[in-house]
N, C-alpha and C. Protein backbone atom coordinates (compact mmCIF):
# COMPACT_ATOMS: atom_id res chain seq x y z
N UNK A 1 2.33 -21.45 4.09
CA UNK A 1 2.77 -20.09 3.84
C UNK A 1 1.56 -19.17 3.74
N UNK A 2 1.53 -18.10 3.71
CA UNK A 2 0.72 -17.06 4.15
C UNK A 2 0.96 -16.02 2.94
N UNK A 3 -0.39 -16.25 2.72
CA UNK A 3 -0.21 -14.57 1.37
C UNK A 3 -0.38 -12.98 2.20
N UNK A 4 0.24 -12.09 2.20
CA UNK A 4 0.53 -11.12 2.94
C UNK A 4 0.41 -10.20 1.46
N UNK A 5 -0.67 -9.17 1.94
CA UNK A 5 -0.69 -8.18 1.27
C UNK A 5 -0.63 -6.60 2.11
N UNK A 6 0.37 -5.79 1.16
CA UNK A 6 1.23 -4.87 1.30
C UNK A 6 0.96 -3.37 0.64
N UNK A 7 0.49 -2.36 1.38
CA UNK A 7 0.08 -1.52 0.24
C UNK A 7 1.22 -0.36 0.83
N UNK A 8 1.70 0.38 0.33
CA UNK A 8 2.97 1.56 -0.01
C UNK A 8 2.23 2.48 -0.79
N UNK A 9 2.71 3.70 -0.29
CA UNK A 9 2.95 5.25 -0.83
C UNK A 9 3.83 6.02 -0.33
N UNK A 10 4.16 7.01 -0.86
CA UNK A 10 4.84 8.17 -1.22
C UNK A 10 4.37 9.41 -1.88
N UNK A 11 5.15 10.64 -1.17
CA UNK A 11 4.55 11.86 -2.00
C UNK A 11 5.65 13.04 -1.56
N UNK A 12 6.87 12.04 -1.36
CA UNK A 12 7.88 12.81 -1.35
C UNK A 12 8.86 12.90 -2.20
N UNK A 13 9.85 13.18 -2.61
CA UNK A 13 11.19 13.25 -3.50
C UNK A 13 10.91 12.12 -4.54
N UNK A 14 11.48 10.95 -4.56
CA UNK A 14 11.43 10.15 -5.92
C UNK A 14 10.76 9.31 -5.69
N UNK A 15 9.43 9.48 -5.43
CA UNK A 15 8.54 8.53 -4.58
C UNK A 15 8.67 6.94 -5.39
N UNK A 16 8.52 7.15 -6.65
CA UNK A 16 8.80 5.58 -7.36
C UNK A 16 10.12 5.18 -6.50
N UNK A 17 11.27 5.25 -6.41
CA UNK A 17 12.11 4.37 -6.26
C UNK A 17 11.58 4.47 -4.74
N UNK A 18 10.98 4.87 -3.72
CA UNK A 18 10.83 4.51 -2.98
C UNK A 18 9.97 3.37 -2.49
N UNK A 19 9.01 3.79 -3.52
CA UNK A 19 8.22 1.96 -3.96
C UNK A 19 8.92 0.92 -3.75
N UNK A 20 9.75 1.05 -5.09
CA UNK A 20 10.68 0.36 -5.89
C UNK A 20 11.40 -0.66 -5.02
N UNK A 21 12.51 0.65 -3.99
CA UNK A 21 13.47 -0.15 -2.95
C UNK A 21 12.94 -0.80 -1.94
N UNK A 22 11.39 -0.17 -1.32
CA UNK A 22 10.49 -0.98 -0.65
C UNK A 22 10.29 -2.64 -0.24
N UNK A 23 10.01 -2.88 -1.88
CA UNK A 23 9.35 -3.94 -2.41
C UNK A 23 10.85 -4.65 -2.50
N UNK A 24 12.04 -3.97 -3.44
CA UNK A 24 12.87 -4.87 -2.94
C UNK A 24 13.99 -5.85 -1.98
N UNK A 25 13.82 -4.36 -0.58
CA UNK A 25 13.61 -4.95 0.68
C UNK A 25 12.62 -5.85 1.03
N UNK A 26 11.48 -5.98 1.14
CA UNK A 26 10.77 -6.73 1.71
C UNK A 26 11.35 -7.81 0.94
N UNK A 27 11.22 -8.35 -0.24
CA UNK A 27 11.51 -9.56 -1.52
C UNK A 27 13.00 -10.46 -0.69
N UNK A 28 13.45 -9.51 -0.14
CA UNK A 28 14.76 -10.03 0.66
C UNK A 28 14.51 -10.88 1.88
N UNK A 29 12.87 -10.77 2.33
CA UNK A 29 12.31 -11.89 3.47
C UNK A 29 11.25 -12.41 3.33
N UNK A 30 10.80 -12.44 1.80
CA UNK A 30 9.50 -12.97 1.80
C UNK A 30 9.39 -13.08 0.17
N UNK A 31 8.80 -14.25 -0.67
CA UNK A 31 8.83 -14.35 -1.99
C UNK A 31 7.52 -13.28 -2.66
N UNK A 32 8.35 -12.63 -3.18
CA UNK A 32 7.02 -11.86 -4.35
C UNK A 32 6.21 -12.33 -5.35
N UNK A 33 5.10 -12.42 -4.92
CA UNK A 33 4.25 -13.29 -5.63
C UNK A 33 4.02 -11.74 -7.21
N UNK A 34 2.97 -10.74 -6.80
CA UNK A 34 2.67 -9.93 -7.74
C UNK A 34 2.50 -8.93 -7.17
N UNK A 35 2.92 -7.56 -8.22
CA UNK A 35 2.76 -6.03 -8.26
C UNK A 35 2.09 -5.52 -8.50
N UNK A 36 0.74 -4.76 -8.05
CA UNK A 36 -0.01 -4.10 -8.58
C UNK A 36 0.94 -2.65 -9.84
N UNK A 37 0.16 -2.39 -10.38
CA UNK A 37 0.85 -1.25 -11.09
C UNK A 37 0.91 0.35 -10.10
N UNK A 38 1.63 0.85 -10.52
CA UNK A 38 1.79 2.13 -9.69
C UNK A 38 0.83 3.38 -10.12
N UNK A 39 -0.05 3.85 -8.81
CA UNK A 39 -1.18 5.18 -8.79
C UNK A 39 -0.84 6.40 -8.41
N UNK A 40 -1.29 7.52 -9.29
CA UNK A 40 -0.91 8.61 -8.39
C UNK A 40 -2.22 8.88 -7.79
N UNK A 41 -2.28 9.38 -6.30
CA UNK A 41 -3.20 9.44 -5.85
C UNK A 41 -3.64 10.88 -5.34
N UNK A 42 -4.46 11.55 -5.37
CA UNK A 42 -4.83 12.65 -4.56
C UNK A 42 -4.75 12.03 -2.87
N UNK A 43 -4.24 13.16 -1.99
CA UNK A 43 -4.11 12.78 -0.74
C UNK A 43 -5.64 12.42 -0.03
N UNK A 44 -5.84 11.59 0.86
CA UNK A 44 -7.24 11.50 1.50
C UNK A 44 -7.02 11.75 3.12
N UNK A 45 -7.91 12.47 3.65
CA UNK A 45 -8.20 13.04 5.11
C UNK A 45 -7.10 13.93 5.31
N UNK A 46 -6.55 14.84 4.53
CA UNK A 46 -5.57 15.57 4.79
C UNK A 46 -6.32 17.57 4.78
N UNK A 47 -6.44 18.10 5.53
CA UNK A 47 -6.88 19.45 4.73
C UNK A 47 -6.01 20.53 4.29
N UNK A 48 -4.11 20.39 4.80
CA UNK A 48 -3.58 20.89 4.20
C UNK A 48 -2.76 20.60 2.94
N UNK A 49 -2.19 21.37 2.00
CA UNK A 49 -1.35 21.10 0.92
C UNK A 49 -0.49 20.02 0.94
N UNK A 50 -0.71 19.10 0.46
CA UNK A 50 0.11 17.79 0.29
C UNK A 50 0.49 17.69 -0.72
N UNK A 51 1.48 16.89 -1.58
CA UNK A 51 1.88 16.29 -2.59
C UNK A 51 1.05 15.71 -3.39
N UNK A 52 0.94 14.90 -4.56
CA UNK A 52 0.37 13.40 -4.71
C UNK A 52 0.86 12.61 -4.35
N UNK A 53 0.22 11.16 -4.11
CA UNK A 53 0.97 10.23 -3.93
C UNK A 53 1.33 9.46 -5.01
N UNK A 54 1.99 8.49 -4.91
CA UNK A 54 2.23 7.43 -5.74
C UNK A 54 2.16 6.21 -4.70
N UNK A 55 0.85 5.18 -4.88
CA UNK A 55 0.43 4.28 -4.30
C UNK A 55 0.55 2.45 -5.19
N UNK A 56 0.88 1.62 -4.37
CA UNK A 56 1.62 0.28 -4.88
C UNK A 56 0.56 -0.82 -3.93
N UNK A 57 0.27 -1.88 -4.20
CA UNK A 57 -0.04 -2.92 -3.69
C UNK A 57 0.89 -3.76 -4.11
N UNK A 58 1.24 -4.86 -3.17
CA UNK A 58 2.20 -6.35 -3.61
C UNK A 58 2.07 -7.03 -2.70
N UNK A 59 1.48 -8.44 -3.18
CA UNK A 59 0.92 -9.68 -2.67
C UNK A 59 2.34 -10.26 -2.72
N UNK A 60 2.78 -11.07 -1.46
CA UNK A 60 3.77 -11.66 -1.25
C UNK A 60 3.52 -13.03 -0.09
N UNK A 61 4.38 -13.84 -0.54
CA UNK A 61 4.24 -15.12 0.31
C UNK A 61 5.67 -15.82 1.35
N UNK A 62 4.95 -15.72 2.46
CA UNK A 62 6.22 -16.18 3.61
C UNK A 62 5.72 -16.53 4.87
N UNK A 63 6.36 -17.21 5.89
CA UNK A 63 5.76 -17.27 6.71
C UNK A 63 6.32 -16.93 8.11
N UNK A 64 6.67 -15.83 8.14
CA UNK A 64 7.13 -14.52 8.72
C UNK A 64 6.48 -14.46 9.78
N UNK A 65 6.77 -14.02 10.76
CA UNK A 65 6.09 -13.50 12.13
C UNK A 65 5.00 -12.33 11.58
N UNK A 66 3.77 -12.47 11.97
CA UNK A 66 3.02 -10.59 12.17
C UNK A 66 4.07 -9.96 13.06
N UNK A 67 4.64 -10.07 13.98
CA UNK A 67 5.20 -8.80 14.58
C UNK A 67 6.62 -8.74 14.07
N UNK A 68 6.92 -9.61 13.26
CA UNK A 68 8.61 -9.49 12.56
C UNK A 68 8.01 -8.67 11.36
N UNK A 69 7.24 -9.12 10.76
CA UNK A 69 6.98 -8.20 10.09
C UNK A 69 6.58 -6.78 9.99
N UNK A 70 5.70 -6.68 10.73
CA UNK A 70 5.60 -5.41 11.32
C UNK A 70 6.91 -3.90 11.66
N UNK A 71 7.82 -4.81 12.55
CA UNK A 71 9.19 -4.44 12.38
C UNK A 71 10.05 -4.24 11.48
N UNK A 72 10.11 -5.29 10.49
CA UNK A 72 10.40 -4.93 9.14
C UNK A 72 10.42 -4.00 8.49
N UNK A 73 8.69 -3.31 7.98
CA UNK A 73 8.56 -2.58 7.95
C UNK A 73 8.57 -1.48 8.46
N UNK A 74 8.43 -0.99 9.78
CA UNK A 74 9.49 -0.45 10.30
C UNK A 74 10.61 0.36 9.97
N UNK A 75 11.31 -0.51 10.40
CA UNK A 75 12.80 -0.43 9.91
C UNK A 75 12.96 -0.13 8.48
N UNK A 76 12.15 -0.62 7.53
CA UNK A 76 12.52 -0.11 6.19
C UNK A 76 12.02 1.35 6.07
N UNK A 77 11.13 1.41 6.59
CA UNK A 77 10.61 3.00 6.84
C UNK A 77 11.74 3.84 7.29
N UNK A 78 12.21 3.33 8.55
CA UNK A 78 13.32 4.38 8.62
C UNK A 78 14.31 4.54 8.03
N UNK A 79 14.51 2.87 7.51
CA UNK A 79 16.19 3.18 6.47
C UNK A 79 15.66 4.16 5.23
N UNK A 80 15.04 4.32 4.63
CA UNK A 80 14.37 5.12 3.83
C UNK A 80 14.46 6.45 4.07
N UNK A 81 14.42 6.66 5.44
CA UNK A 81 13.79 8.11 5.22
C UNK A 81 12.64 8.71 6.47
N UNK A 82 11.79 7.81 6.66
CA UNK A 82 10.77 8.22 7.49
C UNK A 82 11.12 8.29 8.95
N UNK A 83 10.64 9.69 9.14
CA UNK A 83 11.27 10.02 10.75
C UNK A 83 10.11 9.36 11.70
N UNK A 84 8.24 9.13 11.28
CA UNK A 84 7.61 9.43 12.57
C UNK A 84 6.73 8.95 11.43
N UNK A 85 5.34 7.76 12.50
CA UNK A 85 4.59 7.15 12.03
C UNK A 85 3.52 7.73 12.84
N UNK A 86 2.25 7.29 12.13
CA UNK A 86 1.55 8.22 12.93
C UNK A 86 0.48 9.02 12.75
N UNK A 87 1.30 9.79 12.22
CA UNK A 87 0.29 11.22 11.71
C UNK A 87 0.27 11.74 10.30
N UNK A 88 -0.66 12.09 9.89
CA UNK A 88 -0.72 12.52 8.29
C UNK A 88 0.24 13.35 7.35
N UNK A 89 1.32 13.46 8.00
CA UNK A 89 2.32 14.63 7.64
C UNK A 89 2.80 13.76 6.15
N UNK A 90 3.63 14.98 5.07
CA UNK A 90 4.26 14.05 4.07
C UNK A 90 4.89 13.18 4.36
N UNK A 91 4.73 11.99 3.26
CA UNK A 91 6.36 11.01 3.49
C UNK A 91 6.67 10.36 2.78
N UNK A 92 8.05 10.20 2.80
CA UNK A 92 8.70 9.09 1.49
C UNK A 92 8.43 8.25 1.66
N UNK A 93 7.83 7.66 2.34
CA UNK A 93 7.26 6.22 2.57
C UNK A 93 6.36 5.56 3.37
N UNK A 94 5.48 5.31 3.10
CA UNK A 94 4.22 4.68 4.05
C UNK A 94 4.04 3.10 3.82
N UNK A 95 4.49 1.66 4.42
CA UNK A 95 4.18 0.51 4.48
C UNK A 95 3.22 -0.14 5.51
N UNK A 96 2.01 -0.17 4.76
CA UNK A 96 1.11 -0.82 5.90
C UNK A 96 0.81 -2.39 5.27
N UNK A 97 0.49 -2.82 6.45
CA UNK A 97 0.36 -4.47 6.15
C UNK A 97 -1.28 -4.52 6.17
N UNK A 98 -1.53 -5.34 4.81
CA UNK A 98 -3.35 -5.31 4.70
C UNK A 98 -3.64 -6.57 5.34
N UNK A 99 -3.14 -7.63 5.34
CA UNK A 99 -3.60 -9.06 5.02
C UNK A 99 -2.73 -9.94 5.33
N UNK A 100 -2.59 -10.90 6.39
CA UNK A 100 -1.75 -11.66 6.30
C UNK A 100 -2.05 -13.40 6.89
N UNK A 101 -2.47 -13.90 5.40
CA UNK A 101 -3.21 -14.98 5.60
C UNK A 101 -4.81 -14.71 5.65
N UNK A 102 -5.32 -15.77 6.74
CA UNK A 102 -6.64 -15.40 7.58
C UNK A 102 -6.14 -14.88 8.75
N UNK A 103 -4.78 -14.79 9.34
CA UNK A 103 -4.55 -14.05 10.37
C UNK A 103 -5.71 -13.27 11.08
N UNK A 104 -6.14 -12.71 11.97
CA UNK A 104 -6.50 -11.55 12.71
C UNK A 104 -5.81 -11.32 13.80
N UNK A 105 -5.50 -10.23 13.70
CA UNK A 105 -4.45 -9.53 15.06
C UNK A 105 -5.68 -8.05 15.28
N UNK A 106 -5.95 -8.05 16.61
CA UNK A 106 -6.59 -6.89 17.26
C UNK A 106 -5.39 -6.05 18.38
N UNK A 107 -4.53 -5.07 17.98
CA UNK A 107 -4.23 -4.63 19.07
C UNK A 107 -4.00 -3.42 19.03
N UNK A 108 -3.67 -2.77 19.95
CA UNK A 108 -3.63 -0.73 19.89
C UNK A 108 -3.42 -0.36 18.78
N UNK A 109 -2.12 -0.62 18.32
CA UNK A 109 -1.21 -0.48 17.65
C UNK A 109 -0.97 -1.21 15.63
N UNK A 110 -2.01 -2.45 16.02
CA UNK A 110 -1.45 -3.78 14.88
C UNK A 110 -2.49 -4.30 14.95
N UNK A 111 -3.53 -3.90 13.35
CA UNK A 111 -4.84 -4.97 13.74
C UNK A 111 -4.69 -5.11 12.10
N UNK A 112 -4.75 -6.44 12.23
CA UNK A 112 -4.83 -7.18 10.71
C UNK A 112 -6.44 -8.25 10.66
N UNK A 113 -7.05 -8.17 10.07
CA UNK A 113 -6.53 -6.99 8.72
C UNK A 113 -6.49 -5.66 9.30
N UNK A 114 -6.13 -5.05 8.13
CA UNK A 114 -5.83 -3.50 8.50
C UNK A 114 -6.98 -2.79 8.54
N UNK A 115 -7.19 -2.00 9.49
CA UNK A 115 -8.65 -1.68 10.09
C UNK A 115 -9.27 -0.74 9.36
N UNK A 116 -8.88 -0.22 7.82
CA UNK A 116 -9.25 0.99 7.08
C UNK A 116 -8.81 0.73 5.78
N UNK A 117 -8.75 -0.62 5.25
CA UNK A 117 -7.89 -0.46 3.84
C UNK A 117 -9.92 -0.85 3.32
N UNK A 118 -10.38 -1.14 3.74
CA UNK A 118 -12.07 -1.27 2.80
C UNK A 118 -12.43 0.18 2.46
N UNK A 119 -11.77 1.31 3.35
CA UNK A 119 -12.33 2.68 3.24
C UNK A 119 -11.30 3.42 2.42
N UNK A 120 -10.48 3.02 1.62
CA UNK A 120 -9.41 3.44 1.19
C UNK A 120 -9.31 2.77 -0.33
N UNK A 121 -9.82 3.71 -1.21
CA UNK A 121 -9.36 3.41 -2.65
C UNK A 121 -8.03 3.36 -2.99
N UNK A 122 -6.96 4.38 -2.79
CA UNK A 122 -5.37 4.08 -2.78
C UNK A 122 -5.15 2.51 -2.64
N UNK A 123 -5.77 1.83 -2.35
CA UNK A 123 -5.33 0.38 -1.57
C UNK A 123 -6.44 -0.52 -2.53
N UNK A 124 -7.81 -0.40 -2.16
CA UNK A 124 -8.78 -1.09 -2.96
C UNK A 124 -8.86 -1.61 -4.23
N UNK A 125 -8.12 -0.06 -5.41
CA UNK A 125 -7.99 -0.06 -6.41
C UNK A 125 -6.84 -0.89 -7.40
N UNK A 126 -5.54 -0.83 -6.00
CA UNK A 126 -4.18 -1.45 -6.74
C UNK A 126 -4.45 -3.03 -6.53
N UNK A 127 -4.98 -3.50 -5.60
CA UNK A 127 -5.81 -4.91 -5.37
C UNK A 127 -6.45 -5.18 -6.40
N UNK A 128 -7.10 -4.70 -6.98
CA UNK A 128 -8.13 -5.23 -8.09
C UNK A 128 -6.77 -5.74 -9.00
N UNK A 129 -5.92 -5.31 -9.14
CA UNK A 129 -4.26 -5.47 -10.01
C UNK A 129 -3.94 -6.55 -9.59
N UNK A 130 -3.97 -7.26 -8.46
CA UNK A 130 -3.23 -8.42 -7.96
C UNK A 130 -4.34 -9.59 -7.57
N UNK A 131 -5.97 -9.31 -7.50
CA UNK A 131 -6.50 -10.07 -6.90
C UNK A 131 -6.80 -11.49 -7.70
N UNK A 132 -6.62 -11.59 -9.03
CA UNK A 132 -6.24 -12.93 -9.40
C UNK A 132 -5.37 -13.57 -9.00
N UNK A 133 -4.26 -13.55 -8.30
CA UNK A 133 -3.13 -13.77 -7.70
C UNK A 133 -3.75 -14.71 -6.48
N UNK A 134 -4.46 -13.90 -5.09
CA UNK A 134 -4.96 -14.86 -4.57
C UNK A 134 -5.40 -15.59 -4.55
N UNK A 135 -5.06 -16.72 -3.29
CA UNK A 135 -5.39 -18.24 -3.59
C UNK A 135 -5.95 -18.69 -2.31
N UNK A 136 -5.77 -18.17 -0.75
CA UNK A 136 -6.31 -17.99 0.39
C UNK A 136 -7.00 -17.12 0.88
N UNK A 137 -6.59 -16.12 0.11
CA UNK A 137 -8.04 -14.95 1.00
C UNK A 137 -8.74 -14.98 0.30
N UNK A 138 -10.23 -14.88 1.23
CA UNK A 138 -11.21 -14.68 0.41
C UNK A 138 -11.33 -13.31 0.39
N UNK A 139 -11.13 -12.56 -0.48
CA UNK A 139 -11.82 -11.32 -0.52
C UNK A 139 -12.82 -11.36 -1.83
N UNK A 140 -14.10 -10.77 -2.03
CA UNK A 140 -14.66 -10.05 -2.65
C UNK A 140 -14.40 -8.47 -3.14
N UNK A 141 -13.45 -8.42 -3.70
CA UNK A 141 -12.93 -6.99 -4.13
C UNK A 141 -13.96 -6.45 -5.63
N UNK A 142 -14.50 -7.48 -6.06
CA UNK A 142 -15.72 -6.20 -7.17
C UNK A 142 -16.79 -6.42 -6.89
N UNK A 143 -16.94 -6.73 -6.08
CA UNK A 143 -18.55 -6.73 -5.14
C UNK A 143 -18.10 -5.38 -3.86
N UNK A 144 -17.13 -5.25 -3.70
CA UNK A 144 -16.87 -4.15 -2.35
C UNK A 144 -16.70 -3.17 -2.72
N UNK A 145 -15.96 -2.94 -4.12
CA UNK A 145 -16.07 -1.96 -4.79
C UNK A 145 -17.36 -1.34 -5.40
N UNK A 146 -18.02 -2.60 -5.88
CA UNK A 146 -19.23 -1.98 -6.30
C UNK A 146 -20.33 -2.00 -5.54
N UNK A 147 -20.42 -2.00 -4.55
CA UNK A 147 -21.41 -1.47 -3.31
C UNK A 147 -20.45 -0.32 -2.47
N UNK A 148 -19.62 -0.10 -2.88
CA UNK A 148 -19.30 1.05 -2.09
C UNK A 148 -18.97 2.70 -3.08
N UNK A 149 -18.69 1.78 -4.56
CA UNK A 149 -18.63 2.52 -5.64
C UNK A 149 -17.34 3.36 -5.35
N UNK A 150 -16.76 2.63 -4.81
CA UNK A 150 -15.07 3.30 -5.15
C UNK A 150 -14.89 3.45 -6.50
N UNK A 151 -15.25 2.30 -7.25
CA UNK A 151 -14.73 2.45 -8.98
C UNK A 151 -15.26 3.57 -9.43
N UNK A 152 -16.31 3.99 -9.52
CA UNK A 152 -16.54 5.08 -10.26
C UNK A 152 -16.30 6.45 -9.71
N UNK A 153 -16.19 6.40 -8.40
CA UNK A 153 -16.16 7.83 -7.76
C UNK A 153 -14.97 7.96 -7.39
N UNK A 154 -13.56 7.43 -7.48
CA UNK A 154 -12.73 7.73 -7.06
C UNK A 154 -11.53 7.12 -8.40
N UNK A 155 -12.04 7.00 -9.34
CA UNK A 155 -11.51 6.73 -10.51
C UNK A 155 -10.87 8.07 -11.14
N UNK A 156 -11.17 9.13 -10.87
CA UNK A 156 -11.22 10.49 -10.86
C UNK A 156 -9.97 11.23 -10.39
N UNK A 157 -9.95 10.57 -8.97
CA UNK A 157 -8.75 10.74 -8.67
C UNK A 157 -7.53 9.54 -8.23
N UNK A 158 -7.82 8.68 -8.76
CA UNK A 158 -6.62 7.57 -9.06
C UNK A 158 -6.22 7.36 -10.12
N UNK A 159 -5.04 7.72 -10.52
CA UNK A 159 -4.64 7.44 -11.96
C UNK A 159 -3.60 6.77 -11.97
N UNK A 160 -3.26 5.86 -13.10
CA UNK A 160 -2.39 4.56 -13.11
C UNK A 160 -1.09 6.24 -13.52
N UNK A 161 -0.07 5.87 -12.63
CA UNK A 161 0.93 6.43 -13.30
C UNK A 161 2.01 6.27 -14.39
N UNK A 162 2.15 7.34 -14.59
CA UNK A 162 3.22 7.64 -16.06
C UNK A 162 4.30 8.63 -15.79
N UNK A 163 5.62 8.16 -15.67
CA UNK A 163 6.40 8.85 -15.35
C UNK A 163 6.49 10.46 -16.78
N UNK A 164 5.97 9.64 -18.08
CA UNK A 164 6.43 10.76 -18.98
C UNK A 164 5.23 12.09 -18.42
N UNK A 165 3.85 11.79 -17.70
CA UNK A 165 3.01 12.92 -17.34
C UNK A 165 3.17 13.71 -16.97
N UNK A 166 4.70 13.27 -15.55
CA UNK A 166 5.36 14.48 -14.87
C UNK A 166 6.53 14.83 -14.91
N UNK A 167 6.79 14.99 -16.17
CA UNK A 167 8.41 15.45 -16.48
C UNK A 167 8.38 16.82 -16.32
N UNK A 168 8.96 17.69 -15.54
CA UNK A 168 9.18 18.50 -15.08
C UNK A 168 8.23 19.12 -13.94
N UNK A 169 7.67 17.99 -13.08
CA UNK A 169 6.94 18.43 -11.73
C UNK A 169 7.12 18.18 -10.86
N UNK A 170 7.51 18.83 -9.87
CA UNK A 170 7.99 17.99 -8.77
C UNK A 170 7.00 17.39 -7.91
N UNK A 171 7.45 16.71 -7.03
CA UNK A 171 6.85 16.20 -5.92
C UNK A 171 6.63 17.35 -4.42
């Protein structure tokens, strides 16, 4: 079986349950190993007005197709909500696949690992949450962090969320 790691956001309408129902779609084809805790994130590479996000990691184990999976997600994207993948626009839901196994997939479209989650604190940070969990990948996640100093410079704008912080704010 294959540890498959999963990172999700949102920065639309009730972005938690969109986590939420995410994770418990996927759980419906693959065993959930562990949850990172949930981030709100300032948006990254965006220059117009965005939302925050609310960003999730979850390490899960199955031994699933890469391209069933892929589809999967997908499809849960759209049952959700999401019209168009792609481009930086808001959305109730973003599922990208980080990790699956030692896998490597290179293609237009589908390269695992995922070709930008090392440049991406949203993702880096909720890992540090689950990386006792792994048992096949090797990653070095506080050595990557700390030569790249995500922890301290982007600690700033990642914050573990609290639903009581934003009672009365919308998304």
């Amino acid at each position: 079986m294959d540890e498959i790691v999963i990172s999700l956001g949102s920065n639309l309408g009730d972005r938690k349950k969109y986590l939420e129902s995410s994770i418990k779609i996927l759980s419906k084809r693959m065993r959930l190993i562990s949850e990172s805790s949930i981030y709100e994130t300032t948006p990254q590479g965006v220059s117009y007005n965005h939302g925050n996000y609310l960003n999730q990691v979850a390490l899960f184990k199955s031994q699933i197709n890469p391209y069933s999976l892929l589809n999967l997600t997908k499809r849960i994207e759209k049952k959700l909500g999401r019209n168009k993948k792609g481009d930086l626009s808001p959305r109730v839901i973003d599922i990208d696949i980080i990790i699956i196994g030692s896998k490597k997939i290179n293609r237009k479209n589908f390269t695992i690992p995922h070709r930008n989650y090392k440049f991406r604190p949203f993702v880096l940070v909720p890992i540090q949450d689950i990386e006792l969990n792994f048992k096949q990948i090797n990653l070095n996640l506080k050595g990557l962090l700390a030569k790249t100093k995500i922890a301290a410079k982007y600690r700033e704008e990642i914050k573990l969320y609290s639903p009581k912080d934003l009672q009365g704010r919308k998304s």
